[in-house]
PDB file of N, CA and C in Angstrom:
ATOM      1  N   UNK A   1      -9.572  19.198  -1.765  1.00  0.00           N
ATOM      2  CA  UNK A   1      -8.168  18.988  -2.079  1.00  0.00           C
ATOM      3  C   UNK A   1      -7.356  19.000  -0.791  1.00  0.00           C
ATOM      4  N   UNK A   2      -6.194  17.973  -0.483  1.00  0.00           N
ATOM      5  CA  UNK A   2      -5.411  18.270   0.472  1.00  0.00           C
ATOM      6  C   UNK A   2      -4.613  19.473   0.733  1.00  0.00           C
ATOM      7  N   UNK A   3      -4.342  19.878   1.751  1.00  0.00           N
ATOM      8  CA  UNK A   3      -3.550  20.884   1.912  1.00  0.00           C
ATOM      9  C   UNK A   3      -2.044  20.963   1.792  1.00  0.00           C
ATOM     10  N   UNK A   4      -1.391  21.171   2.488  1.00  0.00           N
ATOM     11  CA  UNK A   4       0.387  20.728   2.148  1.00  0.00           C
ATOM     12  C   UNK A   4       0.785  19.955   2.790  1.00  0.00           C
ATOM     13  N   UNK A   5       0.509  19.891   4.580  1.00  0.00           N
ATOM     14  CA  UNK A   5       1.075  19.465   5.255  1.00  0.00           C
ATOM     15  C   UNK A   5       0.120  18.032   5.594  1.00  0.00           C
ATOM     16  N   UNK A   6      -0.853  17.524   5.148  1.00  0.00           N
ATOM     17  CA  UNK A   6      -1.262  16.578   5.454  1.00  0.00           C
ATOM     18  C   UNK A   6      -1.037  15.417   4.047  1.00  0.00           C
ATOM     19  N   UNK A   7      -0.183  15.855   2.901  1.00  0.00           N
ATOM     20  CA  UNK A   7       0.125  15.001   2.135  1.00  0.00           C
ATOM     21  C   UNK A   7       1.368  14.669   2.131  1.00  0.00           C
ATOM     22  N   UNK A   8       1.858  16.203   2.792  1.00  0.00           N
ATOM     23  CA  UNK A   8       3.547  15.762   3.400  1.00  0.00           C
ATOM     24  C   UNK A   8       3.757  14.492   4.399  1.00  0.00           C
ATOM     25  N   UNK A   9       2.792  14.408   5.262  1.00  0.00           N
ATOM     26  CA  UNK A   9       2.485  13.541   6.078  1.00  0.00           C
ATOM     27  C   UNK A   9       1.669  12.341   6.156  1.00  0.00           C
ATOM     28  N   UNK A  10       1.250  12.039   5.009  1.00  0.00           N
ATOM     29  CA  UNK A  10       0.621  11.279   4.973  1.00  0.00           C
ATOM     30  C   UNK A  10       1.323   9.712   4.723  1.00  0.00           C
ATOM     31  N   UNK A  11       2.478   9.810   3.720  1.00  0.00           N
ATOM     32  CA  UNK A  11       3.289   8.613   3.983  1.00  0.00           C
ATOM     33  C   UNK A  11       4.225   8.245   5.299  1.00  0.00           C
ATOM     34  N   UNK A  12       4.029   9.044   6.128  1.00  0.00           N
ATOM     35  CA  UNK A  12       4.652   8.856   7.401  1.00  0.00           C
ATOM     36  C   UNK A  12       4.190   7.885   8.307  1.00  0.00           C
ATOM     37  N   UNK A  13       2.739   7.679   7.984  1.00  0.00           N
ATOM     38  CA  UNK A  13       2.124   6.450   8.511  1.00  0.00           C
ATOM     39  C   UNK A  13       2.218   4.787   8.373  1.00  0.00           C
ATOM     40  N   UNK A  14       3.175   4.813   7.292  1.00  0.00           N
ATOM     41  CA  UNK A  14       3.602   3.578   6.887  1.00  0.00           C
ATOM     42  C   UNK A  14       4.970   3.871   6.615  1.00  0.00           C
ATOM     43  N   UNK A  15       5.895   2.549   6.092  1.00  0.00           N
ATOM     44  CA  UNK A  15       7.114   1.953   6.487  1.00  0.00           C
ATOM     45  C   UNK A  15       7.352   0.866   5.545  1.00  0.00           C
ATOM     46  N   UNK A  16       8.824   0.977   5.385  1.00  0.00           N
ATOM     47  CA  UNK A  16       8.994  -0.215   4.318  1.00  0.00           C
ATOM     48  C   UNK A  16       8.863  -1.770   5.495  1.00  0.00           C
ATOM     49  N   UNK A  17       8.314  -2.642   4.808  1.00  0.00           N
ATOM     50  CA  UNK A  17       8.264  -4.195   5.717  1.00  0.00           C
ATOM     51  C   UNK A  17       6.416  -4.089   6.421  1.00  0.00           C
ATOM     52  N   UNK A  18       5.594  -2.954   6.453  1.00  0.00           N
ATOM     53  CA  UNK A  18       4.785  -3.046   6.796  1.00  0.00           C
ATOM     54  C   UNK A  18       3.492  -4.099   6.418  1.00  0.00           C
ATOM     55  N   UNK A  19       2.728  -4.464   6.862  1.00  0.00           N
ATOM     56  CA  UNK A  19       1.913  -4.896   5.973  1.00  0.00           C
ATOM     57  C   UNK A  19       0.654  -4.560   6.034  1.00  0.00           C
ATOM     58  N   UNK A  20      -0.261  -4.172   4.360  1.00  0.00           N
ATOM     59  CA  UNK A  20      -1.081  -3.293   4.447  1.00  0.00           C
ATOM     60  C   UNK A  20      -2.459  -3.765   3.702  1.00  0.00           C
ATOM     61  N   UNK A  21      -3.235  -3.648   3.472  1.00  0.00           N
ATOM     62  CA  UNK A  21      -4.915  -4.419   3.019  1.00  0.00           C
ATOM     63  C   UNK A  21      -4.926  -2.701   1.858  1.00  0.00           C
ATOM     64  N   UNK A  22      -5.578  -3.215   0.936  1.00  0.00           N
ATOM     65  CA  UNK A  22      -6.459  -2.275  -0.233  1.00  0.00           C
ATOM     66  C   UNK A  22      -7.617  -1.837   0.196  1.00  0.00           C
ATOM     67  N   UNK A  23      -7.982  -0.774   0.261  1.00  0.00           N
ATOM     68  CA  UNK A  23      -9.489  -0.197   0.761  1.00  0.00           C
ATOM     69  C   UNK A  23     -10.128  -0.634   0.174  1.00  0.00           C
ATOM     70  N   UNK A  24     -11.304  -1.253   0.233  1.00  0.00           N
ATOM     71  CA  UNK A  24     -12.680  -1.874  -0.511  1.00  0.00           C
ATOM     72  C   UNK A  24     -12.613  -0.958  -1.856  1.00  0.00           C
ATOM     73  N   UNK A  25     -12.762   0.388  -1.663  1.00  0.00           N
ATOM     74  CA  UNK A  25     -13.369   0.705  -2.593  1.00  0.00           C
ATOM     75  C   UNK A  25     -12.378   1.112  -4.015  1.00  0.00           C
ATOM     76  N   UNK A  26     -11.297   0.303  -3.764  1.00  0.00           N
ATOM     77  CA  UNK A  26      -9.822   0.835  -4.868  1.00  0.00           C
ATOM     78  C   UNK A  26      -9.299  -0.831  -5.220  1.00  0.00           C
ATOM     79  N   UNK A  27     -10.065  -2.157  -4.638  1.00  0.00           N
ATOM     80  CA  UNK A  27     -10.039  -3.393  -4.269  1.00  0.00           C
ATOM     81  C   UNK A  27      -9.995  -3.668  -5.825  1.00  0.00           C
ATOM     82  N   UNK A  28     -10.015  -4.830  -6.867  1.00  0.00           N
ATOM     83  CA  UNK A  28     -10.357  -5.892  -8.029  1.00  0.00           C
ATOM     84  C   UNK A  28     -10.972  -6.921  -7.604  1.00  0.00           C
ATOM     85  N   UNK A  29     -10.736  -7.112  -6.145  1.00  0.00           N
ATOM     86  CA  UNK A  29     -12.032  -8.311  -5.766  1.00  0.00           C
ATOM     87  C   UNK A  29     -12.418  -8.312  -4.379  1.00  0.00           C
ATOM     88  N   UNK A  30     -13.149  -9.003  -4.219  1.00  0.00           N
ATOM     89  CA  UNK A  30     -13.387  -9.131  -2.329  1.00  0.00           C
ATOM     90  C   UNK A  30     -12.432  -8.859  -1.509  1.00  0.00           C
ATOM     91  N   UNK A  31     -11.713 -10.093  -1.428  1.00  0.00           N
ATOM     92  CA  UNK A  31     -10.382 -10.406  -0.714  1.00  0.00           C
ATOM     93  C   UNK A  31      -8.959 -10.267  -1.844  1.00  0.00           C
ATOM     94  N   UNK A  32      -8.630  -9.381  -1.851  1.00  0.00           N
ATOM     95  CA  UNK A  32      -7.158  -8.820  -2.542  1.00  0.00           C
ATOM     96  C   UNK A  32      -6.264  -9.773  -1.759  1.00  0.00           C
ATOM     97  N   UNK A  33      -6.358 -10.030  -0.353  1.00  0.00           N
ATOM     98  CA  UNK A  33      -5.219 -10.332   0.256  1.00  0.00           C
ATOM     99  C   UNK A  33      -4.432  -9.522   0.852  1.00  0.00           C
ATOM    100  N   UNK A  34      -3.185  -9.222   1.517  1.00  0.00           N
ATOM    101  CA  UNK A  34      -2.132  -8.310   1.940  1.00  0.00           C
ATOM    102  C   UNK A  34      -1.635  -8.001   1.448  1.00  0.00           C
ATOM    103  N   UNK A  35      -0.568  -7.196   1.442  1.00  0.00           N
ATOM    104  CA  UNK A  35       0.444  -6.413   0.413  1.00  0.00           C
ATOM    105  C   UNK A  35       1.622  -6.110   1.943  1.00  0.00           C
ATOM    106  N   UNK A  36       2.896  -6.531   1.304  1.00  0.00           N
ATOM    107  CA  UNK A  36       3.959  -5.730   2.048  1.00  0.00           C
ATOM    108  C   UNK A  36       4.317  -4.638   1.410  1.00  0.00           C
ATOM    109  N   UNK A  37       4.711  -2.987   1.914  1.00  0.00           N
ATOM    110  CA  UNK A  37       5.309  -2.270   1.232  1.00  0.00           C
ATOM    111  C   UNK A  37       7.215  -2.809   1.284  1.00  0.00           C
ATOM    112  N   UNK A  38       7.216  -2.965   0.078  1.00  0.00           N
ATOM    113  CA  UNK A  38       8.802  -3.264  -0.202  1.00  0.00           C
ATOM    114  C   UNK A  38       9.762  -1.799  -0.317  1.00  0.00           C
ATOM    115  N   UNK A  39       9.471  -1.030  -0.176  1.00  0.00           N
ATOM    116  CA  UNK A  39      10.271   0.548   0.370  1.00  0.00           C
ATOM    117  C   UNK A  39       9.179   1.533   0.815  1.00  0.00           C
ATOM    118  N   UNK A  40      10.041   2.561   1.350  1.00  0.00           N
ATOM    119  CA  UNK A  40       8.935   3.043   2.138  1.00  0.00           C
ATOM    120  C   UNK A  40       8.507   4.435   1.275  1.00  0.00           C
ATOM    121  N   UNK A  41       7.511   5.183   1.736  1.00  0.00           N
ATOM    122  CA  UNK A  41       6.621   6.169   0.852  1.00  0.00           C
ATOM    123  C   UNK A  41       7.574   7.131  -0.112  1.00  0.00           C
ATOM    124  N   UNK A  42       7.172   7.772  -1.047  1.00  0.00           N
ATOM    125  CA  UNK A  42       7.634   8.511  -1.903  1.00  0.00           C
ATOM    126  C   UNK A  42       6.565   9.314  -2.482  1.00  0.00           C
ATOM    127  N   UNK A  43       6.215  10.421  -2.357  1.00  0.00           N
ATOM    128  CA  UNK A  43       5.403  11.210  -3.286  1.00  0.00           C
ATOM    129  C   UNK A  43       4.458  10.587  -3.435  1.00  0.00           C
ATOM    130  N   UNK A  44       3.784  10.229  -2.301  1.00  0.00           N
ATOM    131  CA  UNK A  44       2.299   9.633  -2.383  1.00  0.00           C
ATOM    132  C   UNK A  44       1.919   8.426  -3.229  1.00  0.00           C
ATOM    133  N   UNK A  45       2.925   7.916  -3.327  1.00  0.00           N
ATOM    134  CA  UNK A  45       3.057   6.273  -3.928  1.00  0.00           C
ATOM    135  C   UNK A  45       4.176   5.590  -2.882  1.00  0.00           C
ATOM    136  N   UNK A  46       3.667   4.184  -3.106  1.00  0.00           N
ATOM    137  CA  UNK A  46       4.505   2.891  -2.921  1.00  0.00           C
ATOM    138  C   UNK A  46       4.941   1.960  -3.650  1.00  0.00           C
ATOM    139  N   UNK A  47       6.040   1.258  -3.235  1.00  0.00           N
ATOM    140  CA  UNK A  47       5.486  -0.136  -4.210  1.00  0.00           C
ATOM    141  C   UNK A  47       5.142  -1.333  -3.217  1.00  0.00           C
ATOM    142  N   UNK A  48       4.616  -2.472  -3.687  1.00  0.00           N
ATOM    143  CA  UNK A  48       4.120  -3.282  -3.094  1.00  0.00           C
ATOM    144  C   UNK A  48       4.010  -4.575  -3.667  1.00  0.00           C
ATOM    145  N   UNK A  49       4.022  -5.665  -2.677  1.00  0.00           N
ATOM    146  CA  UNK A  49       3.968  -7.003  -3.140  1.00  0.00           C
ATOM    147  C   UNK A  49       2.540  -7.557  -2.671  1.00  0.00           C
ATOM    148  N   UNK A  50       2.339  -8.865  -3.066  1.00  0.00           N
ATOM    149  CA  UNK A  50       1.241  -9.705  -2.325  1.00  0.00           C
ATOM    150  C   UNK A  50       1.954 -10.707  -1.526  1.00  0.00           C
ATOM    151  N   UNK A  51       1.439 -10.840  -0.196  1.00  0.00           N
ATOM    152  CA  UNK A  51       2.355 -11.510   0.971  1.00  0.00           C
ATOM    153  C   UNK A  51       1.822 -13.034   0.504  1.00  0.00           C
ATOM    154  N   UNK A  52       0.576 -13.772   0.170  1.00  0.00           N
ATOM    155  CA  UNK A  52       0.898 -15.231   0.001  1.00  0.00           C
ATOM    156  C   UNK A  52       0.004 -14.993  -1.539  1.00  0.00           C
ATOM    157  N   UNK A  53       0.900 -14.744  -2.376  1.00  0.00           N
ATOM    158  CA  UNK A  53       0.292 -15.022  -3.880  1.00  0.00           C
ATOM    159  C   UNK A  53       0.719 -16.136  -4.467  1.00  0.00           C
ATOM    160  N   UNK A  54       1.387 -16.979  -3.938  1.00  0.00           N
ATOM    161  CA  UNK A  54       1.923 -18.513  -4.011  1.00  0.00           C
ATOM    162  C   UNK A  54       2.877 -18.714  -5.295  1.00  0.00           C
ATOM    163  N   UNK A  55       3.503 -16.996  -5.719  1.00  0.00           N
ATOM    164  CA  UNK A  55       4.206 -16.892  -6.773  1.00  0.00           C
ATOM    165  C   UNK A  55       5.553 -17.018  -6.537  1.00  0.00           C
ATOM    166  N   UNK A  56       6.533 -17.503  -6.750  1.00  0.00           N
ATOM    167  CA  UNK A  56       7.798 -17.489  -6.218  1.00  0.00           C
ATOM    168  C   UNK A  56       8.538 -16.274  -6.947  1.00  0.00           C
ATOM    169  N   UNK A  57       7.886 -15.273  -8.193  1.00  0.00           N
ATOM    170  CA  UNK A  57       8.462 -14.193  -7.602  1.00  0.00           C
ATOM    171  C   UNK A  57       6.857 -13.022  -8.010  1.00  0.00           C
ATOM    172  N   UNK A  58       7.146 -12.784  -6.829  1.00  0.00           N
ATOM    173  CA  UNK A  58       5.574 -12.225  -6.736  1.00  0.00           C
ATOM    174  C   UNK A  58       5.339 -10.892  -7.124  1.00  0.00           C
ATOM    175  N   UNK A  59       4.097 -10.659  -8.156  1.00  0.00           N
ATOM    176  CA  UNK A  59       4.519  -9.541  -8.952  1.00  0.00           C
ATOM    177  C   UNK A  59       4.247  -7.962  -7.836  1.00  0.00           C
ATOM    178  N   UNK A  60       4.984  -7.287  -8.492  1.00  0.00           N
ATOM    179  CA  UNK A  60       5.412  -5.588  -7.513  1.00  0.00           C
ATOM    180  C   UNK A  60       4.329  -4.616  -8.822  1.00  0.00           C
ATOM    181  N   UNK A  61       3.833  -4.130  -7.312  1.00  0.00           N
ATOM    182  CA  UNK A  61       2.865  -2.770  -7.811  1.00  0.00           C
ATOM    183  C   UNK A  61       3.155  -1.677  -7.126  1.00  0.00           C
ATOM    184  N   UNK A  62       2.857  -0.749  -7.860  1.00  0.00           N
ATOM    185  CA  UNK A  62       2.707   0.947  -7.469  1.00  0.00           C
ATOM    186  C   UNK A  62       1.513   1.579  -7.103  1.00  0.00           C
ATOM    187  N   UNK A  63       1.298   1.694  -6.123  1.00  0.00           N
ATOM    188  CA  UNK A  63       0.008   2.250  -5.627  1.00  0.00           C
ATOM    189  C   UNK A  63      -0.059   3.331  -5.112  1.00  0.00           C
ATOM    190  N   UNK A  64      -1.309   4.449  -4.868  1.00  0.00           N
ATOM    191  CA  UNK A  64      -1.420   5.637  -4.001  1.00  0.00           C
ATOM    192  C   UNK A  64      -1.437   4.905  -2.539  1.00  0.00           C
ATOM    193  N   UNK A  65      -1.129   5.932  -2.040  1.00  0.00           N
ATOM    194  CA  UNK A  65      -0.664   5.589  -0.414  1.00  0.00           C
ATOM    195  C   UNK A  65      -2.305   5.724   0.186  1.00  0.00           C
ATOM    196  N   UNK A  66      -3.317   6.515  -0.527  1.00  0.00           N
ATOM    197  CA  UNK A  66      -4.720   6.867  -0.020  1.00  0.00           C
ATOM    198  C   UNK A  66      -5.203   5.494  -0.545  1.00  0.00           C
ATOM    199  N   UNK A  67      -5.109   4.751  -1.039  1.00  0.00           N
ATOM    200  CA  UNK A  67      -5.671   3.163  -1.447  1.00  0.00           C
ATOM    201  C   UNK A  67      -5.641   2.149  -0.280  1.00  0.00           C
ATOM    202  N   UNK A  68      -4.358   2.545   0.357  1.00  0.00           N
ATOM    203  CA  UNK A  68      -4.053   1.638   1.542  1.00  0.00           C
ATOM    204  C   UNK A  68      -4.578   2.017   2.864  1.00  0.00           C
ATOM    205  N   UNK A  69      -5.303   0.929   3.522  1.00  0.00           N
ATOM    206  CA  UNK A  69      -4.906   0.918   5.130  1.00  0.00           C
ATOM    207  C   UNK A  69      -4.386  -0.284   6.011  1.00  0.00           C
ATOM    208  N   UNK A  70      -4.257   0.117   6.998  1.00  0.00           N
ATOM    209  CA  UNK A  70      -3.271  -0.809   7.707  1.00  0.00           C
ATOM    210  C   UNK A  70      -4.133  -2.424   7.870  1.00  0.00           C
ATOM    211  N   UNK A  71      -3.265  -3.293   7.914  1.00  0.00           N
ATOM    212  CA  UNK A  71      -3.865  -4.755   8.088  1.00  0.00           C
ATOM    213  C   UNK A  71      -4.238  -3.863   9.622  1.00  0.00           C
ATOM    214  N   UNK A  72      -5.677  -4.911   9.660  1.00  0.00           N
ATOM    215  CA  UNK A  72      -6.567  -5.425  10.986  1.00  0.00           C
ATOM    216  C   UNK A  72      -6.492  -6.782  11.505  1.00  0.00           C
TER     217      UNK A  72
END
C-alpha cells in the first residue's frame, strides 16, 4: 500500500495540456494512442482525451493517475 506522501505526490508529475500513453498493462488494445490530460490531477484521478481519435468531439475519460506514463 502507498504511504501518504508518495500519493500526495504522485499527481505532481503531470499537468493539465500534458500528453500521456496508458501502461500496457491497464491498455484495451496494443496501441491506445495518446491521451491529453484536460485538467490537472485530483485525488489520484484525471480526466483525459484521445489526441488523434479523428472525433470532432472526442470522448473524455477518468482515469487513475498509476495507469498513466509519460509519452516517449
Amino acid at each position: 500500500m502507498k504511504d501518504l506522501n508518495e500519493f500526495l505526490n504522485e499527481g505532481k508529475k503531470y499537468k493539465k495540456g500534458d500528453i500521456v500513453r496508458m501502461k500496457p498493462e491497464f491498455s484495451d488494445s496494443e496501441d491506445d494512442g495518446d491521451f491529453e490530460l484536460i485538467e490537472n490531477p485530483d485525488g489520484g484521478r484525471v480526466k483525459v482525451r484521445a489526441v488523434d481519435s479523428g472525433l470532432s468531439i472526442p470522448p473524455v475519460e477518468v482515469v487513475k493517475l498509476e495507469w498513466l506514463e509519460p509519452k516517449k
